[in-house]
C-alpha atoms as a PDB file:
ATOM      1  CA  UNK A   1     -18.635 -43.582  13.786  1.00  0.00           C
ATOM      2  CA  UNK A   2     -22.030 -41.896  14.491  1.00  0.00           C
ATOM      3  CA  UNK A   3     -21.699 -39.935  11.406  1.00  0.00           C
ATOM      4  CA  UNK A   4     -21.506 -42.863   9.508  1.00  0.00           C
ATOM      5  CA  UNK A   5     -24.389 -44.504  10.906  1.00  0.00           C
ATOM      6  CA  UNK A   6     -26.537 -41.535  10.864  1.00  0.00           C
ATOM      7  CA  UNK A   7     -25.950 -41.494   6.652  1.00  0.00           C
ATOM      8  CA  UNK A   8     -25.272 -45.078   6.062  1.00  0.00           C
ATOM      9  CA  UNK A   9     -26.349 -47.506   8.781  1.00  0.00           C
ATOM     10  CA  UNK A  10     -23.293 -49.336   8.700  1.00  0.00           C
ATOM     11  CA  UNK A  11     -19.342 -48.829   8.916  1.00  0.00           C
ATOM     12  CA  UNK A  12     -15.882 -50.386   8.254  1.00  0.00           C
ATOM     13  CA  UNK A  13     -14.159 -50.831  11.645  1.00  0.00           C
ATOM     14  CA  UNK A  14     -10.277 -50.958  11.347  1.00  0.00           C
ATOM     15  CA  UNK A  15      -7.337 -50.757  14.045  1.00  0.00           C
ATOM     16  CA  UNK A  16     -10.024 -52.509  16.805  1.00  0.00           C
ATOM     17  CA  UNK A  17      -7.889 -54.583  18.543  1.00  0.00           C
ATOM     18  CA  UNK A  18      -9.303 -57.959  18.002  1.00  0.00           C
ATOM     19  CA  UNK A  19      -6.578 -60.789  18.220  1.00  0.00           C
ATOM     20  CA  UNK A  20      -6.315 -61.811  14.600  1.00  0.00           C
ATOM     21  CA  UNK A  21      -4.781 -64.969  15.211  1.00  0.00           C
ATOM     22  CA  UNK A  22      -8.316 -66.052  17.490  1.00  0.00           C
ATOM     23  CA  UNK A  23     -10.086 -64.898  14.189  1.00  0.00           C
ATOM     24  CA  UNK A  24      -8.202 -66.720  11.437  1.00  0.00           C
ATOM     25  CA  UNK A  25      -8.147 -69.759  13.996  1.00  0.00           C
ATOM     26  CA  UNK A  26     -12.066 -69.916  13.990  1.00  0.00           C
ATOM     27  CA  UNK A  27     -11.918 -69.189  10.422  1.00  0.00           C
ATOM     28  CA  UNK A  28      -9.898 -72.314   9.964  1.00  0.00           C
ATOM     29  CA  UNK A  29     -12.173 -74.433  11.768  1.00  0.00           C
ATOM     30  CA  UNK A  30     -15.104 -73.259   9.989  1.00  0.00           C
ATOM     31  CA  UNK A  31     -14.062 -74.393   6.730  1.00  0.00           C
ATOM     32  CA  UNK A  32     -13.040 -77.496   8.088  1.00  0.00           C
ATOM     33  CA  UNK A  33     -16.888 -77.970   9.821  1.00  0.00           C
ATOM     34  CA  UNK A  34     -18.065 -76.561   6.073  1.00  0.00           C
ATOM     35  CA  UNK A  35     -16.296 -79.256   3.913  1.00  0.00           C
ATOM     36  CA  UNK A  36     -17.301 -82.353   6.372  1.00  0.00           C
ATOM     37  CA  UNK A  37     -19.642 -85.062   4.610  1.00  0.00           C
ATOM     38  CA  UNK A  38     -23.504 -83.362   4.332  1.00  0.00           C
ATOM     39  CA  UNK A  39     -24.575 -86.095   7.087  1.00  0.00           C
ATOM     40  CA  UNK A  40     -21.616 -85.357   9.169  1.00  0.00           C
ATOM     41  CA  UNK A  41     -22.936 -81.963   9.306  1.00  0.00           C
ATOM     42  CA  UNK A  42     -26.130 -82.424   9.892  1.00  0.00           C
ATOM     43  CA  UNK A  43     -25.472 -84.363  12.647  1.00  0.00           C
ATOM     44  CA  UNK A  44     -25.297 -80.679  14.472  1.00  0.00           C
ATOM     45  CA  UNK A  45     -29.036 -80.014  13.185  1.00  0.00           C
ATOM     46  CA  UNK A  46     -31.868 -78.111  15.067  1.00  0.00           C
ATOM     47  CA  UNK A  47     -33.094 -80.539  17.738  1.00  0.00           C
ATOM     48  CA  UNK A  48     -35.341 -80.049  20.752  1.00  0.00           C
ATOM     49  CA  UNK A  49     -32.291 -79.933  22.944  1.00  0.00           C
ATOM     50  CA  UNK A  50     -30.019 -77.645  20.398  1.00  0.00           C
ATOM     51  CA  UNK A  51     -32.853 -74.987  19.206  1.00  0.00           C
ATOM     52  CA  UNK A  52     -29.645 -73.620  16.407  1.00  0.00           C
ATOM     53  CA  UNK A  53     -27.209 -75.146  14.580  1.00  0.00           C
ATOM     54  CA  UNK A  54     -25.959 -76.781  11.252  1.00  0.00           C
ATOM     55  CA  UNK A  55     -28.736 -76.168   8.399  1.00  0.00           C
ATOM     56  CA  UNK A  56     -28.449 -75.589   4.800  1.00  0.00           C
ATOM     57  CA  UNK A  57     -30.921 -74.549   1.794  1.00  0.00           C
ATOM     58  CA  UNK A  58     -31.252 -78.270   0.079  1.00  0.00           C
ATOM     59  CA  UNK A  59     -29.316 -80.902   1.866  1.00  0.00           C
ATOM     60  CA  UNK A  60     -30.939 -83.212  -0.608  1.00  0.00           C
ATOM     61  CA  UNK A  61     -28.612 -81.898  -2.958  1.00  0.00           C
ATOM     62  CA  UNK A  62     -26.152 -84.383  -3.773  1.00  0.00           C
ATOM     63  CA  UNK A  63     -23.030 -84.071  -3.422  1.00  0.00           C
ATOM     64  CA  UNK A  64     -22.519 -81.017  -4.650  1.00  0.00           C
ATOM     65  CA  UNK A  65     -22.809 -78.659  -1.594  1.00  0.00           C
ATOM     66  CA  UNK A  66     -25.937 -76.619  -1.145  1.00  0.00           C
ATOM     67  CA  UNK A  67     -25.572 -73.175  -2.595  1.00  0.00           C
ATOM     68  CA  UNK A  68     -25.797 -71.521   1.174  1.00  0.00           C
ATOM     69  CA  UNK A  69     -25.335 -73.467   4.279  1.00  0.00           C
ATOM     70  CA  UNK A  70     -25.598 -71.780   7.848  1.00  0.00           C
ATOM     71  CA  UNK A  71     -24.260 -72.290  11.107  1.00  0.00           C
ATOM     72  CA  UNK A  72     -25.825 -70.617  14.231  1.00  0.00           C
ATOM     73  CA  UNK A  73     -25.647 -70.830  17.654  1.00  0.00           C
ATOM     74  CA  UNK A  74     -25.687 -68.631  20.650  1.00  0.00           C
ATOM     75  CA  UNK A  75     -23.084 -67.123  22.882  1.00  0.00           C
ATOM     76  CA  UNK A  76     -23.899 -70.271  25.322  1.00  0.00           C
ATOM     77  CA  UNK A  77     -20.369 -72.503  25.524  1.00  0.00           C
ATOM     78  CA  UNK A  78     -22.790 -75.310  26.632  1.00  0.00           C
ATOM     79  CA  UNK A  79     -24.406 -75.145  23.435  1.00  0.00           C
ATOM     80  CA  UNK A  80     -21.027 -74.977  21.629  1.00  0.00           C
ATOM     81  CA  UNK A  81     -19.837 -77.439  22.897  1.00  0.00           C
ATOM     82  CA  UNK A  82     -23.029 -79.928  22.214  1.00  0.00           C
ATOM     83  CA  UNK A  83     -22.703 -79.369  18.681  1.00  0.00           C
ATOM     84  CA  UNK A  84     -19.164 -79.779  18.243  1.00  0.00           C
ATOM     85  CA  UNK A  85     -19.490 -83.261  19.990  1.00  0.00           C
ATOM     86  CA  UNK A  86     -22.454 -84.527  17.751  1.00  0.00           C
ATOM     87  CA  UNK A  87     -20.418 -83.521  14.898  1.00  0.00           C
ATOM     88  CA  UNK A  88     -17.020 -84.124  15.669  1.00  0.00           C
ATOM     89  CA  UNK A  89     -17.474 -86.594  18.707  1.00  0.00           C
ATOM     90  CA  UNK A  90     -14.355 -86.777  20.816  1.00  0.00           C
ATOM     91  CA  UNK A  91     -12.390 -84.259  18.721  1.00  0.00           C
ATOM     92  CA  UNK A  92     -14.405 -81.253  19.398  1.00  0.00           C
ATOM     93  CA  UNK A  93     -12.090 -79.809  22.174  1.00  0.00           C
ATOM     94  CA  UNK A  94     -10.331 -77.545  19.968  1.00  0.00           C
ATOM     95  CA  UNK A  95     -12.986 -76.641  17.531  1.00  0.00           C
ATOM     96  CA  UNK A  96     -15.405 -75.738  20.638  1.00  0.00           C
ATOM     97  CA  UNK A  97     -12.539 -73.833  22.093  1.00  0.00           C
ATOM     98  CA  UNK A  98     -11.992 -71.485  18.723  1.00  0.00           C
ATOM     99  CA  UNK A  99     -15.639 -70.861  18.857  1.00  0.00           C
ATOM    100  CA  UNK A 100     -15.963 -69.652  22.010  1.00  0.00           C
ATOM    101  CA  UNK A 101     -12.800 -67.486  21.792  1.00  0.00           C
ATOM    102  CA  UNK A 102     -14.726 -65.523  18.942  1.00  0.00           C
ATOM    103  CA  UNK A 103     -17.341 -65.195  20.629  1.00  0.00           C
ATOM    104  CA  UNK A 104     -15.547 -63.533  23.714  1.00  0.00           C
ATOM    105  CA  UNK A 105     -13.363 -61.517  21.485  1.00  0.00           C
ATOM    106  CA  UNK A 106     -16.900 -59.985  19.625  1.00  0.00           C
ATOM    107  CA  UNK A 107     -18.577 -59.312  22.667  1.00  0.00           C
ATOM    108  CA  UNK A 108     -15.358 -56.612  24.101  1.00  0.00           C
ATOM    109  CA  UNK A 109     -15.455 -56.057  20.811  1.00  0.00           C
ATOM    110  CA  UNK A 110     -19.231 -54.679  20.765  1.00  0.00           C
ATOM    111  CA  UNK A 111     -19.439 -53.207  24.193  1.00  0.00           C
ATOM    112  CA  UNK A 112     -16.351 -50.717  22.945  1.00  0.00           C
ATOM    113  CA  UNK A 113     -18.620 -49.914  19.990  1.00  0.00           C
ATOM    114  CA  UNK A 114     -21.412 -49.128  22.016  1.00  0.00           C
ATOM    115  CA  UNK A 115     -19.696 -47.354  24.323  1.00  0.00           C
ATOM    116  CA  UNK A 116     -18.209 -44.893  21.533  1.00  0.00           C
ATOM    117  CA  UNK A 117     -21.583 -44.547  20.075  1.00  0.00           C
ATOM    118  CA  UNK A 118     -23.234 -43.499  23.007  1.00  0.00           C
ATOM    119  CA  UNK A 119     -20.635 -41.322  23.888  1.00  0.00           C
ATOM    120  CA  UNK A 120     -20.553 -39.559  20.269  1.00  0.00           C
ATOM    121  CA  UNK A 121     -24.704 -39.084  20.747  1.00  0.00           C
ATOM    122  CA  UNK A 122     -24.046 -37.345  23.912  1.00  0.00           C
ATOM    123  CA  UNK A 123     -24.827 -40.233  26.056  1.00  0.00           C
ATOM    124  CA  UNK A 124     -23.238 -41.921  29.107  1.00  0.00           C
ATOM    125  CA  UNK A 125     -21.038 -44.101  28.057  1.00  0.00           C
ATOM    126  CA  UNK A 126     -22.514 -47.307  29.362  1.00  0.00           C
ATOM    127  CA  UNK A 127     -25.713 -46.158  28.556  1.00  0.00           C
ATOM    128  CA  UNK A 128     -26.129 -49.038  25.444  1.00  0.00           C
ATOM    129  CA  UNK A 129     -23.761 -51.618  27.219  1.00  0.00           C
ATOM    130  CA  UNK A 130     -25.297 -52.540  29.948  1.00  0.00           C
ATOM    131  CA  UNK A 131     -28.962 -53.380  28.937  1.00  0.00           C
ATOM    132  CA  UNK A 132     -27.064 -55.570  25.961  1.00  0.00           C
ATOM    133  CA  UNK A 133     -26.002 -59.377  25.533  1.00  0.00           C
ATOM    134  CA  UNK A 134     -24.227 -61.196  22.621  1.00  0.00           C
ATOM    135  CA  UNK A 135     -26.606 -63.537  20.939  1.00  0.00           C
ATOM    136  CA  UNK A 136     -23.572 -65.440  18.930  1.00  0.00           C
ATOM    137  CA  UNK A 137     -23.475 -66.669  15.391  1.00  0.00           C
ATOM    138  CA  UNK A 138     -32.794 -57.958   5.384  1.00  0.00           C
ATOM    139  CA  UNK A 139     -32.522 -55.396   7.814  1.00  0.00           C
ATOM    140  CA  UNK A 140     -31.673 -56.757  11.289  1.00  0.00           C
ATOM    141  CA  UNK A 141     -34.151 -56.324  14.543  1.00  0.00           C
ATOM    142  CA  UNK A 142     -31.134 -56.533  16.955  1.00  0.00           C
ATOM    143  CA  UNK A 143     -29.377 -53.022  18.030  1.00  0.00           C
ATOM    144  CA  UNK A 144     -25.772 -54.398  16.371  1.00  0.00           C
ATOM    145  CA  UNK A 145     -24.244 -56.832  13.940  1.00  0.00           C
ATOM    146  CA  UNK A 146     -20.272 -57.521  13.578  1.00  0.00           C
ATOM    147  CA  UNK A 147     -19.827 -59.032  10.418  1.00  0.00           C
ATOM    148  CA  UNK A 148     -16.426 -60.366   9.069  1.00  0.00           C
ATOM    149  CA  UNK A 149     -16.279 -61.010   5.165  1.00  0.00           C
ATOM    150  CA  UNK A 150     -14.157 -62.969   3.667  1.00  0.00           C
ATOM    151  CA  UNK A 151     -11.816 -61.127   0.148  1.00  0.00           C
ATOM    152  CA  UNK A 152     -14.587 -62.644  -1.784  1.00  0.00           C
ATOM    153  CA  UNK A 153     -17.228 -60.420  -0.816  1.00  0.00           C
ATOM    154  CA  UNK A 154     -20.772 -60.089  -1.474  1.00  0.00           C
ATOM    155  CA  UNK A 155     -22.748 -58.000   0.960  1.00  0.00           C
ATOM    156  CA  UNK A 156     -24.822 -55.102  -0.175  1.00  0.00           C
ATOM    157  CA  UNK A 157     -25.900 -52.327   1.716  1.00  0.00           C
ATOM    158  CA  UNK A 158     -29.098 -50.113  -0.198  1.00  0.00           C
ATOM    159  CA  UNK A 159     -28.296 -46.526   0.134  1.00  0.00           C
ATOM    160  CA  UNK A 160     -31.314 -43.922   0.182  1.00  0.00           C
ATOM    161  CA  UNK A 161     -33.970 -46.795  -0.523  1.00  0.00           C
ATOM    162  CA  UNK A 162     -32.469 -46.303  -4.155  1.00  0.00           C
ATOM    163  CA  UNK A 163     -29.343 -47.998  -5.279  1.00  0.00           C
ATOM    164  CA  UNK A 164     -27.713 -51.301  -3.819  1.00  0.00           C
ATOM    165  CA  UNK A 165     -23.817 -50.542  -3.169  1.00  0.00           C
ATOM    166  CA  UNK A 166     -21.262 -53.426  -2.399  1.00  0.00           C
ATOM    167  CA  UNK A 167     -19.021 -53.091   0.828  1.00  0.00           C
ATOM    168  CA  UNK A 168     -15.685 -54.225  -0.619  1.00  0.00           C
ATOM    169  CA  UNK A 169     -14.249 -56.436   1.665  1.00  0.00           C
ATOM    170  CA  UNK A 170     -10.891 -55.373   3.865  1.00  0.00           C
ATOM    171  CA  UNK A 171      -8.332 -56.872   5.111  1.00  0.00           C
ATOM    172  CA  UNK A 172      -8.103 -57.125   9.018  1.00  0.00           C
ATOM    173  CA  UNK A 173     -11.563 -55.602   9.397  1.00  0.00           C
ATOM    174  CA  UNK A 174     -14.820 -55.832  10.195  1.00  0.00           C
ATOM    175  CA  UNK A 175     -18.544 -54.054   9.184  1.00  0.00           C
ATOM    176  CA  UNK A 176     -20.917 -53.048  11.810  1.00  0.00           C
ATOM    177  CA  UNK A 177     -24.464 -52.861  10.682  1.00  0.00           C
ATOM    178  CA  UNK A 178     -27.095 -50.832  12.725  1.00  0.00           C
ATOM    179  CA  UNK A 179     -30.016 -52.906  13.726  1.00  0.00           C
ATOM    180  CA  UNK A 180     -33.339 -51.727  13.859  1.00  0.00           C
ATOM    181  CA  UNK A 181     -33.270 -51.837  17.886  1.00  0.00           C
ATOM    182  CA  UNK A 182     -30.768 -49.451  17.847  1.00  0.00           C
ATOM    183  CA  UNK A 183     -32.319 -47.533  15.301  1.00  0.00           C
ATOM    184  CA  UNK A 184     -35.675 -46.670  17.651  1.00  0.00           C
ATOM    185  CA  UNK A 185     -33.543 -46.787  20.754  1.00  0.00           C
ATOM    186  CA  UNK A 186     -31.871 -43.456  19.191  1.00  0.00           C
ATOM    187  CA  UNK A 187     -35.451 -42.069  17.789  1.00  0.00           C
ATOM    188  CA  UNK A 188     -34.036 -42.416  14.088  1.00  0.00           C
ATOM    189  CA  UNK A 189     -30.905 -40.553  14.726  1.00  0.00           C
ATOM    190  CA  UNK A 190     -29.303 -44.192  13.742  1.00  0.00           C
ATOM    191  CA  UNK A 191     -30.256 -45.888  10.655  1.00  0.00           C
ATOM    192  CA  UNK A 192     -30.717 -49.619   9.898  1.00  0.00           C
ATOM    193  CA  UNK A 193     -29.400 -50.044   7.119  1.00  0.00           C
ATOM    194  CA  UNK A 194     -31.473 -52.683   4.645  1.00  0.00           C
ATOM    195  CA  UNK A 195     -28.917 -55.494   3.207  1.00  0.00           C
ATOM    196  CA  UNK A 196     -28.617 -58.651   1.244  1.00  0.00           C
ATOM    197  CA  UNK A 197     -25.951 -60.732   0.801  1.00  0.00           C
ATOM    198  CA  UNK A 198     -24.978 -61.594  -3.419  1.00  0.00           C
ATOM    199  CA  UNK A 199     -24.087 -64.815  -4.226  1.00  0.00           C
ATOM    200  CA  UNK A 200     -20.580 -65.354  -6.485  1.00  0.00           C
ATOM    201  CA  UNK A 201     -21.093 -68.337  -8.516  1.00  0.00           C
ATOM    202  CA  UNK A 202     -17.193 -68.790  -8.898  1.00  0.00           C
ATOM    203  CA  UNK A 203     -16.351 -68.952  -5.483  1.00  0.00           C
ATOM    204  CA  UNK A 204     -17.640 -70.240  -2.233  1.00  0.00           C
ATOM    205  CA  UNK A 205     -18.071 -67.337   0.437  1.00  0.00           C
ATOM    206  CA  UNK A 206     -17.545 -67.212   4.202  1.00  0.00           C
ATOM    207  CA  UNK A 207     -19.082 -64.785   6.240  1.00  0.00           C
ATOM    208  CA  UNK A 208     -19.570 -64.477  10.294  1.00  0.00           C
ATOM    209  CA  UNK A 209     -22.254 -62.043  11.728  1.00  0.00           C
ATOM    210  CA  UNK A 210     -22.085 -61.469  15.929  1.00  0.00           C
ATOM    211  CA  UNK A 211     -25.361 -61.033  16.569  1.00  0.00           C
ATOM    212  CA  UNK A 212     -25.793 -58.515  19.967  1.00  0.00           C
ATOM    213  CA  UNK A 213     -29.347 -57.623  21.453  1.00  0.00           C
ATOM    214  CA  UNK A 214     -30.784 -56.015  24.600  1.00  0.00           C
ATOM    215  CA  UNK A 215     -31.299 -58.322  27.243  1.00  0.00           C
ATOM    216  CA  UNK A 216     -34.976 -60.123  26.970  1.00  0.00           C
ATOM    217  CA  UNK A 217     -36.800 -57.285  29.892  1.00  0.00           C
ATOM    218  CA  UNK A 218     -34.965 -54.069  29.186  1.00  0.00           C
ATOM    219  CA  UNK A 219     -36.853 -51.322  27.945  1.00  0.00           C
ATOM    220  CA  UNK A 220     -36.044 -49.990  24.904  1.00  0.00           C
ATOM    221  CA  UNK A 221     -36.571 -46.048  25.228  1.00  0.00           C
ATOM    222  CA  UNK A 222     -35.055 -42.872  23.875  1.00  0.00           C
ATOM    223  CA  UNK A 223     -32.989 -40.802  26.284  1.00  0.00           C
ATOM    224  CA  UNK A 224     -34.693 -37.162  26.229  1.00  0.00           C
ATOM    225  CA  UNK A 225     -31.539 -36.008  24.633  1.00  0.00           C
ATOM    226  CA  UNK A 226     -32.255 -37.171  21.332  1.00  0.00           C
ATOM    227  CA  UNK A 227     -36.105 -35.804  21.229  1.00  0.00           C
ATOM    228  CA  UNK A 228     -37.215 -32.553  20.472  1.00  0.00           C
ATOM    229  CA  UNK A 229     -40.739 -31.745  20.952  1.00  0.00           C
ATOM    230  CA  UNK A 230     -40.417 -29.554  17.267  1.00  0.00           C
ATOM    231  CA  UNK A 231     -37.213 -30.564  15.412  1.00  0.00           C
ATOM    232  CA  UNK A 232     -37.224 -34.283  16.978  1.00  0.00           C
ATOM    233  CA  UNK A 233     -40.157 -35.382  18.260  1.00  0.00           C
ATOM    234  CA  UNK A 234     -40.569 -39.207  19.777  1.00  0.00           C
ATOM    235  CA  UNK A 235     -41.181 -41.953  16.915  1.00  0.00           C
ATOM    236  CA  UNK A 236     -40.683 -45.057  18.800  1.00  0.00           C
ATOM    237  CA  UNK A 237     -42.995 -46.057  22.046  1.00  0.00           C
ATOM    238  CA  UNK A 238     -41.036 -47.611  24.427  1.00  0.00           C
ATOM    239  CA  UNK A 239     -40.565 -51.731  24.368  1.00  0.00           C
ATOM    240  CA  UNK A 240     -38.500 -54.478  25.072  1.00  0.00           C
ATOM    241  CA  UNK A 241     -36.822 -57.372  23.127  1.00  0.00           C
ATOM    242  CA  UNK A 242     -39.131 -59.465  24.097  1.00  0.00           C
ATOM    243  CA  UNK A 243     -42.307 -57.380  22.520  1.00  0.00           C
ATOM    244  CA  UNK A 244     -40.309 -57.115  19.489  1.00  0.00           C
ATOM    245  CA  UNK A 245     -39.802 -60.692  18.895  1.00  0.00           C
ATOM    246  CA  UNK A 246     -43.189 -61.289  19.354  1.00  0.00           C
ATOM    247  CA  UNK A 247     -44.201 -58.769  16.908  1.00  0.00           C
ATOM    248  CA  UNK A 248     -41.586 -60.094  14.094  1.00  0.00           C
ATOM    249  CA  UNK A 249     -42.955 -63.405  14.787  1.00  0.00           C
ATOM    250  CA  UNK A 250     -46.600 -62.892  14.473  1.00  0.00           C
ATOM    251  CA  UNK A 251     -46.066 -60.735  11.306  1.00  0.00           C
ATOM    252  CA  UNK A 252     -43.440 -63.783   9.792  1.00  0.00           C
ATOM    253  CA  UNK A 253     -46.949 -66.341  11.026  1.00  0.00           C
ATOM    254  CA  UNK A 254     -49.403 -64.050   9.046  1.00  0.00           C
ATOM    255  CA  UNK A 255     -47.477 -63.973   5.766  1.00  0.00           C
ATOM    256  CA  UNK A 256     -46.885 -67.729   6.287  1.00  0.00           C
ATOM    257  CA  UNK A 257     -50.225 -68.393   6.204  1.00  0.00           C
ATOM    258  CA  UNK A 258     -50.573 -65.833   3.357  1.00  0.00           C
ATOM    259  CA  UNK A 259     -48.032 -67.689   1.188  1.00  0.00           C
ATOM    260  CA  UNK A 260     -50.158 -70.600   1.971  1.00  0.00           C
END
């Protein structure tokens, strides 16, 4: 596992004891929210009250569906629940319920991984774990991303800033991409890996990334066993999540305004 994200930046994980019936349950209810009416769905919209949700890339499309539509929401069963009720009303029980089973399942899921990573660098094993929290459902700024691809595929990994490979999709499994959190928090040893997802213009594709970040006030910072004043010397100043999101959202601002 640390071997492959010290060359890669991401891995196939396999045999990981996630209850596939929870999974292909969710999956099930996600088409279902994915083929409602477009105002159904965006019924479940960004509001003041429900900062994520239902959005797609031209809802003025017609009614042909967009060609990408997104659903995200954090690992907050409140805010589940709030948009399965505006777009499902008094049916949401079940739908709600699949969600948040996910969610639960991805979080175990993560803390194992992080667990097994720290203890492959050397590390104690909680050392990851317990400055992290699930944020729910391009390089990514969080430390971790479990991402379950449907058979038709799509996502791209670029390998030595030179050549774009696809991750063929696997039964029963999931990839785990390194984020770039992770990647300072281990002073390079990890890699995030830089990614884009390919659109098939045959078939619609499903995807579900499990976002997981440090907690908003923990400090990032390399353990002294992964620096060497010669061979390994620090790259990465210490910071937390919430200096990081600040950067990325000052730099995203400037080139706004560039664009402009």
């Amino acid at each position: 596992m640390v071997k492959a994200s010290e060359n890669w930046g991401y891995f196939k994980l396999v045999d990981h004891g996630v209850s596939s019936e929870i999974v292909e349950n969710y999956i099930t209810r996600l088409h279902k929210i994915f083929n409602l009416p477009m105002e159904q769905k965006l019924k479940g919209g960004k509001t003041s009250s429900l900062p994520l949700g239902y959005y797609a890339s031209n809802p003025e499309y017609g009614e042909n569906l967009p060609w990408a539509e997104v659903l995200q929401l954090l690992q907050w069963p409140e805010m589940v629940v709030e948009f399965v009720k505006k777009v499902y009303g008094d049916q949401y029980h079940t739908f709600s319920n699949a969600m948040i089973d996910y969610m639960k399942e991805m979080d175990k899921l993560g803390m194992v991984i992080f667990m097994m990573l720290a203890h492959g660098l050397g590390l104690e094993d909680d050392f990851f774990f317990k400055k992290i929290v699930g944020i729910g459902i391009h390089s990514d700024p969080q430390t971790l991303t479990i991402l379950h691809q449907d058979q038709v595929g799509g996502l791209q990994v670029l390998k030595d800033d030179k050549q774009w490979i696809g991750v063929r999709p696997l039964p029963n499994s999931f990839v785990i991409n390194i984020g770039d959190t992770l990647e300072a928090w281990t002073n390079g040893r990890l890699k995030s890996v830089i990614h884009r997802a390919v659109v098939n213009k045959e078939k619609q594709r499903l995807s579900i990334a499990y976002f997981m970040s440090p907690t908003s006030n923990a400090i990032i910072e390399c353990p002294p066993q992964l620096i060497h004043p010669i061979y390994n010397p620090r790259k990465y100043v210490p910071f937390t999540w919430t200096q990081l999101r600040g950067l990325l959202l000052r730099i995203l601002t400037v080139l706004c305004n560039h664009e402009k």
